[in-house]
C-alpha atoms as a PDB file:
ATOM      1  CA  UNK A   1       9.840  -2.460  -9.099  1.00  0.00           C
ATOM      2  CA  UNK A   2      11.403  -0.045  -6.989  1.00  0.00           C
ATOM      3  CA  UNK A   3      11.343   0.316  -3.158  1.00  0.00           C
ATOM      4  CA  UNK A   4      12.604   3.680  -1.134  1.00  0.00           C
ATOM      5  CA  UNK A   5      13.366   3.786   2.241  1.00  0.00           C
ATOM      6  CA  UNK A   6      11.733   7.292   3.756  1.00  0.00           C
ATOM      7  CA  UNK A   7      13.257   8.645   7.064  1.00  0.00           C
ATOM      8  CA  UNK A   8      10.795   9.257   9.336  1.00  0.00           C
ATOM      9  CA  UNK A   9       9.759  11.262  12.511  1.00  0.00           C
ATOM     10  CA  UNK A  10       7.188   9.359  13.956  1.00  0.00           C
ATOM     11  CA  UNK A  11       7.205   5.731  15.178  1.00  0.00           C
ATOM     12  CA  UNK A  12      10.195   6.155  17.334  1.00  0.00           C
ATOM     13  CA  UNK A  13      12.085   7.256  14.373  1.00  0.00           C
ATOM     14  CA  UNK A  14      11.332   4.220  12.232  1.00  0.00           C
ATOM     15  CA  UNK A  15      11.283   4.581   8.275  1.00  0.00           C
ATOM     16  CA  UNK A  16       8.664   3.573   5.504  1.00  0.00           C
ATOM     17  CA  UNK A  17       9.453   1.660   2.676  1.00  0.00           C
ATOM     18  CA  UNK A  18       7.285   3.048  -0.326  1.00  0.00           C
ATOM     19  CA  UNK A  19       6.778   0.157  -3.393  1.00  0.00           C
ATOM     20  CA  UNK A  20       6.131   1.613  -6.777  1.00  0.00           C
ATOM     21  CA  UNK A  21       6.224   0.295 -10.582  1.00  0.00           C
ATOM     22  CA  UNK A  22       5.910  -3.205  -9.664  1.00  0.00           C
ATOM     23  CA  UNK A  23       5.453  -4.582 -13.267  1.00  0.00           C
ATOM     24  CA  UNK A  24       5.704  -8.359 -14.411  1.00  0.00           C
ATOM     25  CA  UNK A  25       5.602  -9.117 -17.818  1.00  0.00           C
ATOM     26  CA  UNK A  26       2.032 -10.680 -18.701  1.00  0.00           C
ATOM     27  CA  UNK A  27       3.721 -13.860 -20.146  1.00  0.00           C
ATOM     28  CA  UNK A  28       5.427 -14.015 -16.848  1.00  0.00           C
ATOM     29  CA  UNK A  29       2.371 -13.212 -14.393  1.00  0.00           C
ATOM     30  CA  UNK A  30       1.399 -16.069 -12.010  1.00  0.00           C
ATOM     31  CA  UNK A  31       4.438 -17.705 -11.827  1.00  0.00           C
ATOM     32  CA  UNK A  32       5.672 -16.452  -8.651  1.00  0.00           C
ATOM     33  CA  UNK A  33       7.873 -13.826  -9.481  1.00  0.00           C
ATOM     34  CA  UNK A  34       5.596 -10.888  -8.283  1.00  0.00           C
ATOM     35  CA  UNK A  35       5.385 -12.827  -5.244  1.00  0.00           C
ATOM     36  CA  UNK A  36       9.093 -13.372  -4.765  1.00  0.00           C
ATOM     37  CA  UNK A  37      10.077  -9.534  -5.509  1.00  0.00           C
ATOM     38  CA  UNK A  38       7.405  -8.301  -3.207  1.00  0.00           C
ATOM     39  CA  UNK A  39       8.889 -10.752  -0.323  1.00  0.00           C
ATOM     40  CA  UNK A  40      12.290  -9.596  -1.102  1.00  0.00           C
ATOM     41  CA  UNK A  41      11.231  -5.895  -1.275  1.00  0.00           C
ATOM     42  CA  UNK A  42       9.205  -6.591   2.431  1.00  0.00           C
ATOM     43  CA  UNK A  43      12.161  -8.118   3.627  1.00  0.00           C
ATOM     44  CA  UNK A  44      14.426  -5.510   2.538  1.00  0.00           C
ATOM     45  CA  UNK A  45      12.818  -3.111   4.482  1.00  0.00           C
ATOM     46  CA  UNK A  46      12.349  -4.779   7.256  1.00  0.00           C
ATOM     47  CA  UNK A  47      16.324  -4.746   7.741  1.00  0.00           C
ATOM     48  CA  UNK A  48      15.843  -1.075   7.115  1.00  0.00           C
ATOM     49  CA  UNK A  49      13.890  -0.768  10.063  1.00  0.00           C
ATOM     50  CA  UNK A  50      10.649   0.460   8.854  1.00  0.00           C
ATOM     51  CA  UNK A  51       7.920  -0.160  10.631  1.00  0.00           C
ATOM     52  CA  UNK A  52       5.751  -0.444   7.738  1.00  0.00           C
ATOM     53  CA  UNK A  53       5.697  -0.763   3.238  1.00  0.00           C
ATOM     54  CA  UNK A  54       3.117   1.153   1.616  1.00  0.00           C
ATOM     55  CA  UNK A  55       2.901   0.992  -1.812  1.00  0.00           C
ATOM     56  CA  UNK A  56       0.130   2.841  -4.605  1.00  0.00           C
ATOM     57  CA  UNK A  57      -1.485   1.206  -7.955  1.00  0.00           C
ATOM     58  CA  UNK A  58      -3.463   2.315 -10.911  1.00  0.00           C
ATOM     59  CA  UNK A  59      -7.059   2.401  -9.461  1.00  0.00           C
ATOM     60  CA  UNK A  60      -8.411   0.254 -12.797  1.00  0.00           C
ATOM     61  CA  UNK A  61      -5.715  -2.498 -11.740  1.00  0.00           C
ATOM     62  CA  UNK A  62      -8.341  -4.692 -10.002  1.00  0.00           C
ATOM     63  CA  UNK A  63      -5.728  -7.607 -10.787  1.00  0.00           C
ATOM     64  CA  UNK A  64      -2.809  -6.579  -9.299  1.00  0.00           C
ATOM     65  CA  UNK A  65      -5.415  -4.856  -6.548  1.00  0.00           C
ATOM     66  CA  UNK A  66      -6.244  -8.728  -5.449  1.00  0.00           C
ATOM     67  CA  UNK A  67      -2.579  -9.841  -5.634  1.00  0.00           C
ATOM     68  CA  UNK A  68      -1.622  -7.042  -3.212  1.00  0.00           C
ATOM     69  CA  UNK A  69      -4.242  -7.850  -0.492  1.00  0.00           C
ATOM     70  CA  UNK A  70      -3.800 -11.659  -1.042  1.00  0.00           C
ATOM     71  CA  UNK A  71      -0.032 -10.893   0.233  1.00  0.00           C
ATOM     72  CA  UNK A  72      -1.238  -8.993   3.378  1.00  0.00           C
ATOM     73  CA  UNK A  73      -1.861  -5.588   2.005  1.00  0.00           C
ATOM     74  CA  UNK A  74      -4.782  -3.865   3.344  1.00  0.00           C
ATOM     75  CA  UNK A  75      -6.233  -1.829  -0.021  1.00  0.00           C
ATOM     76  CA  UNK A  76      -8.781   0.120   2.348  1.00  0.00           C
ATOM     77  CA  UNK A  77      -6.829   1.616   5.119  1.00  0.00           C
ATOM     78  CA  UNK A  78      -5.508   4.699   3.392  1.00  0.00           C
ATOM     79  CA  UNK A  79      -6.290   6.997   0.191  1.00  0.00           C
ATOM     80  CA  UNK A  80      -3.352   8.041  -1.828  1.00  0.00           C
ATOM     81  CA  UNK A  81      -3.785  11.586  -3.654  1.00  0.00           C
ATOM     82  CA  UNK A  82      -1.494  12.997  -6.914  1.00  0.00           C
ATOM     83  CA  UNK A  83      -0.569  16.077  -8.539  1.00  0.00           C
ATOM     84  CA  UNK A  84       0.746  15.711 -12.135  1.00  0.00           C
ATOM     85  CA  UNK A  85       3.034  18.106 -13.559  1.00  0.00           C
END
């Protein structure tokens, strides 16, 4: 997993933190380790002074899609688009 830390314009000049490539090993899924890097990586940008984490997944990860919103994240408040090189 991997968090930036995105300057920012709006929001009285408060950053983003952007989560991507959160991956736990299957044999190490639901033991708490997700949980624990996400709470670090929240935390982390919180002393950054964002004023919000956003973060994007696979759209056929239903799993991880249910992990993220049991955490707080709210999976239908924005739509993420890509262009592949």
């Amino acid at each position: 997993m991997y968090i930036y830390i995105i300057p920012n314009l709006s929001n009285n000049g408060k950053s983003i933190g952007f989560i991507e490539n959160v991956i736990i090993d299957e044999k190490y899924r639901n033991k708490g380790i997700g949980k624990k890097l996400m709470e670090m990586a929240i935390e982390y940008a919180r002393e950054n002074n964002c004023y919000k984490v956003t973060l994007q997944s696979g759209i056929k990860r239903t799993e991880a899609h249910k992990f993220y919103e049991k955490i707080g994240f709210n999976g239908g408040s924005k739509r993420a688009f890509e262009l592949r090189f």
